[in-house]
PDB file of N, CA and C in Angstrom:
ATOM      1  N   UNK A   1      86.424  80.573 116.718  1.00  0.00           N
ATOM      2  CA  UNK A   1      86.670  80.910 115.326  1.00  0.00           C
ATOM      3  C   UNK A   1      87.487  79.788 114.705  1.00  0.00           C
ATOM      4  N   UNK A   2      87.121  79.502 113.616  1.00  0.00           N
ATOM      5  CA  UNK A   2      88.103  78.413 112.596  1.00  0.00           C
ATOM      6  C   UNK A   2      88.397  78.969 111.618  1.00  0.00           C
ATOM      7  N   UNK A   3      89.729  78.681 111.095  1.00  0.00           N
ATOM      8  CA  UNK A   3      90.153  79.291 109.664  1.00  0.00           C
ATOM      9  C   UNK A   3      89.388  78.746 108.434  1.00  0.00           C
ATOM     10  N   UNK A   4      89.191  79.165 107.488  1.00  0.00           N
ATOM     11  CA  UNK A   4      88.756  78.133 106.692  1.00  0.00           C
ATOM     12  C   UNK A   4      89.925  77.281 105.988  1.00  0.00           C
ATOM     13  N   UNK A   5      90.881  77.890 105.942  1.00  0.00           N
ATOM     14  CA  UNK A   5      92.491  77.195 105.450  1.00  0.00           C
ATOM     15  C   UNK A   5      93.499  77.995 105.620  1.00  0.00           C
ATOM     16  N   UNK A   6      94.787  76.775 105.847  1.00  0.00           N
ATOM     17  CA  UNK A   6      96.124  77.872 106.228  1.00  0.00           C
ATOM     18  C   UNK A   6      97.089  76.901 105.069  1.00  0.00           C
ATOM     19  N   UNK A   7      97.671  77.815 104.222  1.00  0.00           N
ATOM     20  CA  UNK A   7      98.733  77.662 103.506  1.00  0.00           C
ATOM     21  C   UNK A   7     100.124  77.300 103.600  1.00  0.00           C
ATOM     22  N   UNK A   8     100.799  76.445 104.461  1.00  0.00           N
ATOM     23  CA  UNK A   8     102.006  76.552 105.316  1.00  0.00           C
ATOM     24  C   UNK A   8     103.270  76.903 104.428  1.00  0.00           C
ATOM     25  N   UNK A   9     103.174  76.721 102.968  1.00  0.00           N
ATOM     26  CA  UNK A   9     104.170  77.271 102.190  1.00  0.00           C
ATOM     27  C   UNK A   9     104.213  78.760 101.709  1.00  0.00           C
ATOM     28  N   UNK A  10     102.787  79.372 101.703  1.00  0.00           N
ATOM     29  CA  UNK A  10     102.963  80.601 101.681  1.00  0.00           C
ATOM     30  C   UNK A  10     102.645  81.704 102.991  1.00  0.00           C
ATOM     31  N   UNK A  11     102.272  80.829 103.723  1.00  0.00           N
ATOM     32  CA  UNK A  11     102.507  81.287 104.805  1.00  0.00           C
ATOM     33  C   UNK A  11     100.919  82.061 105.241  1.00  0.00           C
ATOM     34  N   UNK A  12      99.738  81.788 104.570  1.00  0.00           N
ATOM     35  CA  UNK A  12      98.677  82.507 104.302  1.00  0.00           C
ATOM     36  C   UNK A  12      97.040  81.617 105.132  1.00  0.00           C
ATOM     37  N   UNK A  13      96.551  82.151 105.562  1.00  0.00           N
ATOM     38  CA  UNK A  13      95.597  81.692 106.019  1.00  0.00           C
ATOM     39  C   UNK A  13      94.111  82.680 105.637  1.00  0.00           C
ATOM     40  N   UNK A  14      92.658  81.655 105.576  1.00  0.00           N
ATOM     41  CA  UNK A  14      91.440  82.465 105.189  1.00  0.00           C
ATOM     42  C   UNK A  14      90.751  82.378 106.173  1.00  0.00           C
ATOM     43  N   UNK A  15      90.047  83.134 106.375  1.00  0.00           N
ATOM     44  CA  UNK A  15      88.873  83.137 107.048  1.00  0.00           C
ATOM     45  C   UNK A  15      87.379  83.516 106.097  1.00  0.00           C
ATOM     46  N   UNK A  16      86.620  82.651 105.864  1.00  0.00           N
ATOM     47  CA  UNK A  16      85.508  83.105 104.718  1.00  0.00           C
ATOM     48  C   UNK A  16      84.227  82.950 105.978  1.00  0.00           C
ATOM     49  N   UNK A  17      83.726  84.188 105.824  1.00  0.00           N
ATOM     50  CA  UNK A  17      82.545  84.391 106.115  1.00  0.00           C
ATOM     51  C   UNK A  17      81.102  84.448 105.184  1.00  0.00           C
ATOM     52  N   UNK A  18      81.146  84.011 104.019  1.00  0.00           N
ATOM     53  CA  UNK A  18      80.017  83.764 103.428  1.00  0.00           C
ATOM     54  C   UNK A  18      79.779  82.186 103.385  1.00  0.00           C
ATOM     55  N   UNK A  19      78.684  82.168 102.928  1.00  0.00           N
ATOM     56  CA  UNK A  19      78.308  80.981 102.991  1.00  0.00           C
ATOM     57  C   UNK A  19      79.095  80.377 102.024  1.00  0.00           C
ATOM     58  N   UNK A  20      79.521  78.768 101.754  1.00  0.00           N
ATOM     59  CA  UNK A  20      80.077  77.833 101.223  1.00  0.00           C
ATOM     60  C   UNK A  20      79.703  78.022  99.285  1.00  0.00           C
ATOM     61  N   UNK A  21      80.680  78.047  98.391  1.00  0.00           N
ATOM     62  CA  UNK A  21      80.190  78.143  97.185  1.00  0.00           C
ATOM     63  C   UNK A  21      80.109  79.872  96.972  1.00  0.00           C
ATOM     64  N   UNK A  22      80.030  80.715  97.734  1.00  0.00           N
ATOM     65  CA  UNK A  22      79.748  82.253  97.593  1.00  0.00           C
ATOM     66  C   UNK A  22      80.857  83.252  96.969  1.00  0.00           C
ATOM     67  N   UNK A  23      81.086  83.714  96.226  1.00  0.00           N
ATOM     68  CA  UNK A  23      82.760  84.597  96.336  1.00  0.00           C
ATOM     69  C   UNK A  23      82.231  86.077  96.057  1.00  0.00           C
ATOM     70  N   UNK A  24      83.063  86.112  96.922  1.00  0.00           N
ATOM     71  CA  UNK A  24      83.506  87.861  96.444  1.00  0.00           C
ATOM     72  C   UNK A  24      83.496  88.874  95.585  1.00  0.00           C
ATOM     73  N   UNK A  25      83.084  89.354  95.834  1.00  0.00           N
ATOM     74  CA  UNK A  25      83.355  90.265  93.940  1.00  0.00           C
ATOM     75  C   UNK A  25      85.007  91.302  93.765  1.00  0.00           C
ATOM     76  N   UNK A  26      85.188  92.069  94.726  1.00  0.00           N
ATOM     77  CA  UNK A  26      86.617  92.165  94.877  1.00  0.00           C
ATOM     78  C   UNK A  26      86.933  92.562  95.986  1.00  0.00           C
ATOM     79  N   UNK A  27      88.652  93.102  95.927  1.00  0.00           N
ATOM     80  CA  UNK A  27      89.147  92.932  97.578  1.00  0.00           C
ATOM     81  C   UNK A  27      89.991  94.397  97.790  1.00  0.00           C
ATOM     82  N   UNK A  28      89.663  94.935  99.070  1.00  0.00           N
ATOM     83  CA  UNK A  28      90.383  95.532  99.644  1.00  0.00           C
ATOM     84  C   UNK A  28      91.815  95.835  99.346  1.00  0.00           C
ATOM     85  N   UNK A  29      92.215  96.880  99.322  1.00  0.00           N
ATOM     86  CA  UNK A  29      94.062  96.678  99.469  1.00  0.00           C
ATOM     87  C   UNK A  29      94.157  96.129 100.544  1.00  0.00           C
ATOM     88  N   UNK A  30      95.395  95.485 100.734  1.00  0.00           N
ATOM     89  CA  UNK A  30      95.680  95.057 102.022  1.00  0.00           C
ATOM     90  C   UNK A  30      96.293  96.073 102.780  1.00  0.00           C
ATOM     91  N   UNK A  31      95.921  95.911 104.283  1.00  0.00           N
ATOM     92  CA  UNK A  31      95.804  96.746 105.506  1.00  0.00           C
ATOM     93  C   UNK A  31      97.425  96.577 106.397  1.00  0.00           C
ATOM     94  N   UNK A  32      97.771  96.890 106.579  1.00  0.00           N
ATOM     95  CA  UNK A  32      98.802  96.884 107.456  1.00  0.00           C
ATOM     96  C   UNK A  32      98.938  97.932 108.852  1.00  0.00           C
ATOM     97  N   UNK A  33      99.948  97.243 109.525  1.00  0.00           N
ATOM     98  CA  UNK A  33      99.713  97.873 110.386  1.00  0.00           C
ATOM     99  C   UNK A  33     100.983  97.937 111.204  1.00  0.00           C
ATOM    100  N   UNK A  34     101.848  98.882 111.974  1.00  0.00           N
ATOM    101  CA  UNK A  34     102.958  98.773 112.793  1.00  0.00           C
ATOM    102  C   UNK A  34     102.859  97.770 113.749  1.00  0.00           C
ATOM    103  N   UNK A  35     102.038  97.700 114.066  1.00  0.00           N
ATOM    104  CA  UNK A  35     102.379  96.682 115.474  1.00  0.00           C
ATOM    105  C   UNK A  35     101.782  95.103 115.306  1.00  0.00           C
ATOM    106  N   UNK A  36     101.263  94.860 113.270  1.00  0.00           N
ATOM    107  CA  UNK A  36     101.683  93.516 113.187  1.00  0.00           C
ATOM    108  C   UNK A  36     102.692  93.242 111.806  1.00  0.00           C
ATOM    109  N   UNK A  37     103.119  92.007 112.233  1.00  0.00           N
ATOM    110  CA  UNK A  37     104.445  91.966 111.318  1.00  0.00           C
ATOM    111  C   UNK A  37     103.757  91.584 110.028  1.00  0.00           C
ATOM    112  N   UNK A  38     102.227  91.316 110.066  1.00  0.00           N
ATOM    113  CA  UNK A  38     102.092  90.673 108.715  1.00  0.00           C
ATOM    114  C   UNK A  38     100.966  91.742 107.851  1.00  0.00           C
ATOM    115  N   UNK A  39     100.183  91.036 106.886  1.00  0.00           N
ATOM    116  CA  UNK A  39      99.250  91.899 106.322  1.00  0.00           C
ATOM    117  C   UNK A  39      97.789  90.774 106.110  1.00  0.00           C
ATOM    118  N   UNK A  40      96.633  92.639 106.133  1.00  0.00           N
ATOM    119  CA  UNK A  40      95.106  91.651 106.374  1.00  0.00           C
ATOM    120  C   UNK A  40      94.559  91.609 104.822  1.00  0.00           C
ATOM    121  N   UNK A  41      94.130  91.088 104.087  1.00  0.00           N
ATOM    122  CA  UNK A  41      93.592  91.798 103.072  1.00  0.00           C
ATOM    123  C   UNK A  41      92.040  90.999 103.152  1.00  0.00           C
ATOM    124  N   UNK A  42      91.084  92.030 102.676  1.00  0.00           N
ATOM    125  CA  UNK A  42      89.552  91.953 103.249  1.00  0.00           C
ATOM    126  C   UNK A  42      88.460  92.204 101.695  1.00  0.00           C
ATOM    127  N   UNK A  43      88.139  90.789 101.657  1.00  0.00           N
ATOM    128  CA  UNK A  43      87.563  90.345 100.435  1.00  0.00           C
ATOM    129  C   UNK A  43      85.598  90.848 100.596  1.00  0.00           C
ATOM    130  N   UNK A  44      85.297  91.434  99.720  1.00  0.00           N
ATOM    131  CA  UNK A  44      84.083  92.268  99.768  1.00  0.00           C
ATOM    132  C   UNK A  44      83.281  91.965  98.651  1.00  0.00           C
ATOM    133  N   UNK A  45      81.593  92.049  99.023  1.00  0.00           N
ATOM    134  CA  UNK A  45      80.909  91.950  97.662  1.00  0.00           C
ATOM    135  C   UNK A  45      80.386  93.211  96.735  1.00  0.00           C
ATOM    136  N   UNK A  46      79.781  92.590  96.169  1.00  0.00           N
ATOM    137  CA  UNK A  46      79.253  94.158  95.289  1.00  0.00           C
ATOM    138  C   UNK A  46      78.273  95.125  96.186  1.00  0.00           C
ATOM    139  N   UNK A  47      78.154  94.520  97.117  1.00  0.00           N
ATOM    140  CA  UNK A  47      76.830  95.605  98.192  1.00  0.00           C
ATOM    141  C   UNK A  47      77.303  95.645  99.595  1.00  0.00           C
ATOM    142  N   UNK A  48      79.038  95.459  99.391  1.00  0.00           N
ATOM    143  CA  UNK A  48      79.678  96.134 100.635  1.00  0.00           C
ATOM    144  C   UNK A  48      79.801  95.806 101.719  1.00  0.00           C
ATOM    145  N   UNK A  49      79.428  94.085 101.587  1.00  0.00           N
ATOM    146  CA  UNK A  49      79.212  93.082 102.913  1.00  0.00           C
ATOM    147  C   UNK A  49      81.077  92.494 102.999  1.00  0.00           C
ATOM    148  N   UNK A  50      81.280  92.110 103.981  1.00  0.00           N
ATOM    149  CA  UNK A  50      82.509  91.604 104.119  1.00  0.00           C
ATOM    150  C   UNK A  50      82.418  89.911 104.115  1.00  0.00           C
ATOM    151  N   UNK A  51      83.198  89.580 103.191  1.00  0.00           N
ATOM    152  CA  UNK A  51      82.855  88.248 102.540  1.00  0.00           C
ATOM    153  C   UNK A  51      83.597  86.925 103.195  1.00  0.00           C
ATOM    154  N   UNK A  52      84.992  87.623 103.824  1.00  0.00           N
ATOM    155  CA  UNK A  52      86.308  86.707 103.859  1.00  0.00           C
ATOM    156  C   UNK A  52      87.974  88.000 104.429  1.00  0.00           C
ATOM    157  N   UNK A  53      88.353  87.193 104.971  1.00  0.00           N
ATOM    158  CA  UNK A  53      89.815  87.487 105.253  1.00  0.00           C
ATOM    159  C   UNK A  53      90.911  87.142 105.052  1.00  0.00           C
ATOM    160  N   UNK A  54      92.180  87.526 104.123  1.00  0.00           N
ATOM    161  CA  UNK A  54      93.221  86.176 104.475  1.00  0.00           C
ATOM    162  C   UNK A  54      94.356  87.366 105.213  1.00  0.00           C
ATOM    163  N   UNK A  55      94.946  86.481 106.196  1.00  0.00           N
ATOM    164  CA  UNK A  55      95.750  86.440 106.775  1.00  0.00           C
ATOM    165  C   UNK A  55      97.601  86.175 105.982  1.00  0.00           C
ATOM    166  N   UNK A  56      98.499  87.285 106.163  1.00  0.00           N
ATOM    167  CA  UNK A  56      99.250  87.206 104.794  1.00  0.00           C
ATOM    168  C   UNK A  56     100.137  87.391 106.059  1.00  0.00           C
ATOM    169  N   UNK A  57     101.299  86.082 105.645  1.00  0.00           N
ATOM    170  CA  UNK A  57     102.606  86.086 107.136  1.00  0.00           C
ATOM    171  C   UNK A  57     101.808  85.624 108.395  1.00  0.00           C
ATOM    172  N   UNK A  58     100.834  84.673 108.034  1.00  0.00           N
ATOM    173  CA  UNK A  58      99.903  84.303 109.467  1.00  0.00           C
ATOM    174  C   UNK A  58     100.841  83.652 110.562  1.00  0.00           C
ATOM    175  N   UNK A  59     101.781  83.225 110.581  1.00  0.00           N
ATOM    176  CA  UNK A  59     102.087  82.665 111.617  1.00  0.00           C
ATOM    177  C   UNK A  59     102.949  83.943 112.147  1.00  0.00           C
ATOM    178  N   UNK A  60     103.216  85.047 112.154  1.00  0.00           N
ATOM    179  CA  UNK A  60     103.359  86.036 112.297  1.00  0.00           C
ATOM    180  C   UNK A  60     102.414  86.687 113.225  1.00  0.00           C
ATOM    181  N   UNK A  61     100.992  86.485 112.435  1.00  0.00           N
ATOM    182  CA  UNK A  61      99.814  87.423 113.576  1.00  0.00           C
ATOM    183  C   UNK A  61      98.807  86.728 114.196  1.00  0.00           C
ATOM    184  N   UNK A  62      99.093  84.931 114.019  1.00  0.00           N
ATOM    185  CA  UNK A  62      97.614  84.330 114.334  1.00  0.00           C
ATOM    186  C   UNK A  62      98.063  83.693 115.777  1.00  0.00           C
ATOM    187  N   UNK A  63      97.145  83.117 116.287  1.00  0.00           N
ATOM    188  CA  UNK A  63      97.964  81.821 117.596  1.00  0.00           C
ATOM    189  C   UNK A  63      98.359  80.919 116.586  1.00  0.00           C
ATOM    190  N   UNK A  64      99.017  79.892 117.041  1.00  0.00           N
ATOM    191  CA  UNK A  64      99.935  78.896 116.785  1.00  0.00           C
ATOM    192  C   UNK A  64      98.714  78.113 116.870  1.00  0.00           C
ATOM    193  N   UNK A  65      97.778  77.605 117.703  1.00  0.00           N
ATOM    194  CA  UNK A  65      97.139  76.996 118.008  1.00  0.00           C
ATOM    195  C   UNK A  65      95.442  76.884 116.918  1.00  0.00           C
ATOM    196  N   UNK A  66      95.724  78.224 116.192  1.00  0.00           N
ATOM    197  CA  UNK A  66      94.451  78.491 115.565  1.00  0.00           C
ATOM    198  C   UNK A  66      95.034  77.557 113.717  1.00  0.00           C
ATOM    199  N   UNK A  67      96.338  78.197 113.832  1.00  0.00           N
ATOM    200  CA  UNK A  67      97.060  77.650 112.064  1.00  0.00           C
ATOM    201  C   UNK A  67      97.062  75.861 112.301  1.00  0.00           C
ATOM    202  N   UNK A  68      97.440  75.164 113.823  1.00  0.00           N
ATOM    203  CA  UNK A  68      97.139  74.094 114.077  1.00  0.00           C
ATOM    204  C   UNK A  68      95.997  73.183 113.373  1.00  0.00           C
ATOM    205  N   UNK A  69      95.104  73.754 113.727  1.00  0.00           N
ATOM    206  CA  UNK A  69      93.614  73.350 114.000  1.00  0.00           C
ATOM    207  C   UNK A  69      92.954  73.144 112.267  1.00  0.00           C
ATOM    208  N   UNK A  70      93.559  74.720 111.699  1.00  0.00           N
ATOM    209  CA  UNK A  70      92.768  74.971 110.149  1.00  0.00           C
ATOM    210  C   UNK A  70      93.310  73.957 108.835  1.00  0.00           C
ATOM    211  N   UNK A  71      92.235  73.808 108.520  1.00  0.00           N
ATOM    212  CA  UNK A  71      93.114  72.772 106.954  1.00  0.00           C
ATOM    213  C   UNK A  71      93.537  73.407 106.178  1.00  0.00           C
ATOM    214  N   UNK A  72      94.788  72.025 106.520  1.00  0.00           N
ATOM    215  CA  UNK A  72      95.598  72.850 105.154  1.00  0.00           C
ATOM    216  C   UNK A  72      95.176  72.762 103.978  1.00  0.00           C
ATOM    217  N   UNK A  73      96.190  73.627 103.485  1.00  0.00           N
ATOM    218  CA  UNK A  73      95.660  73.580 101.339  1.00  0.00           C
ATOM    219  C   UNK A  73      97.201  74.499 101.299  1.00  0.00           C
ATOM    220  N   UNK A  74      97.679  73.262  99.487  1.00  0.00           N
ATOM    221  CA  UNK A  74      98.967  73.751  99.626  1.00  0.00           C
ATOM    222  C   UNK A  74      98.375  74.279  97.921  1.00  0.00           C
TER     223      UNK A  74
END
């Protein structure tokens, strides 16, 4: 898996699963959960496909090794 970008000032990372140029139509509340310190929020289209992920407090819930790897974007 590759991020598509990690934010190191806000601390935020994406994961986009549509194709390049594609967006979303809108998003999920974000998901939380006790046993991670951060939050998921899960970007969706108009026919209910899952589009994208960002990762909110990622260095919180991701490997170290994955926020490494992803480009940044500040």
């Amino acid at each position: 898996m590759e991020l598509t970008y990690y934010d190191p000032e806000a601390d935020a990372a994406y994961l986009s699963l549509a194709e390049e140029g594609v967006a979303s139509d809108s998003q999920i509340a974000g998901i939380t959960c006790d046993k991670i310190a951060g939050e998921v929020e899960i970007d969706v289209s108009s026919d209910g496909k899952i589009m994208g992920i960002e990762f909110v407090c990622a260095s919180s819930i991701l490997p170290a090794t994955l926020l490494q790897n992803a480009k940044i974007q500040r």
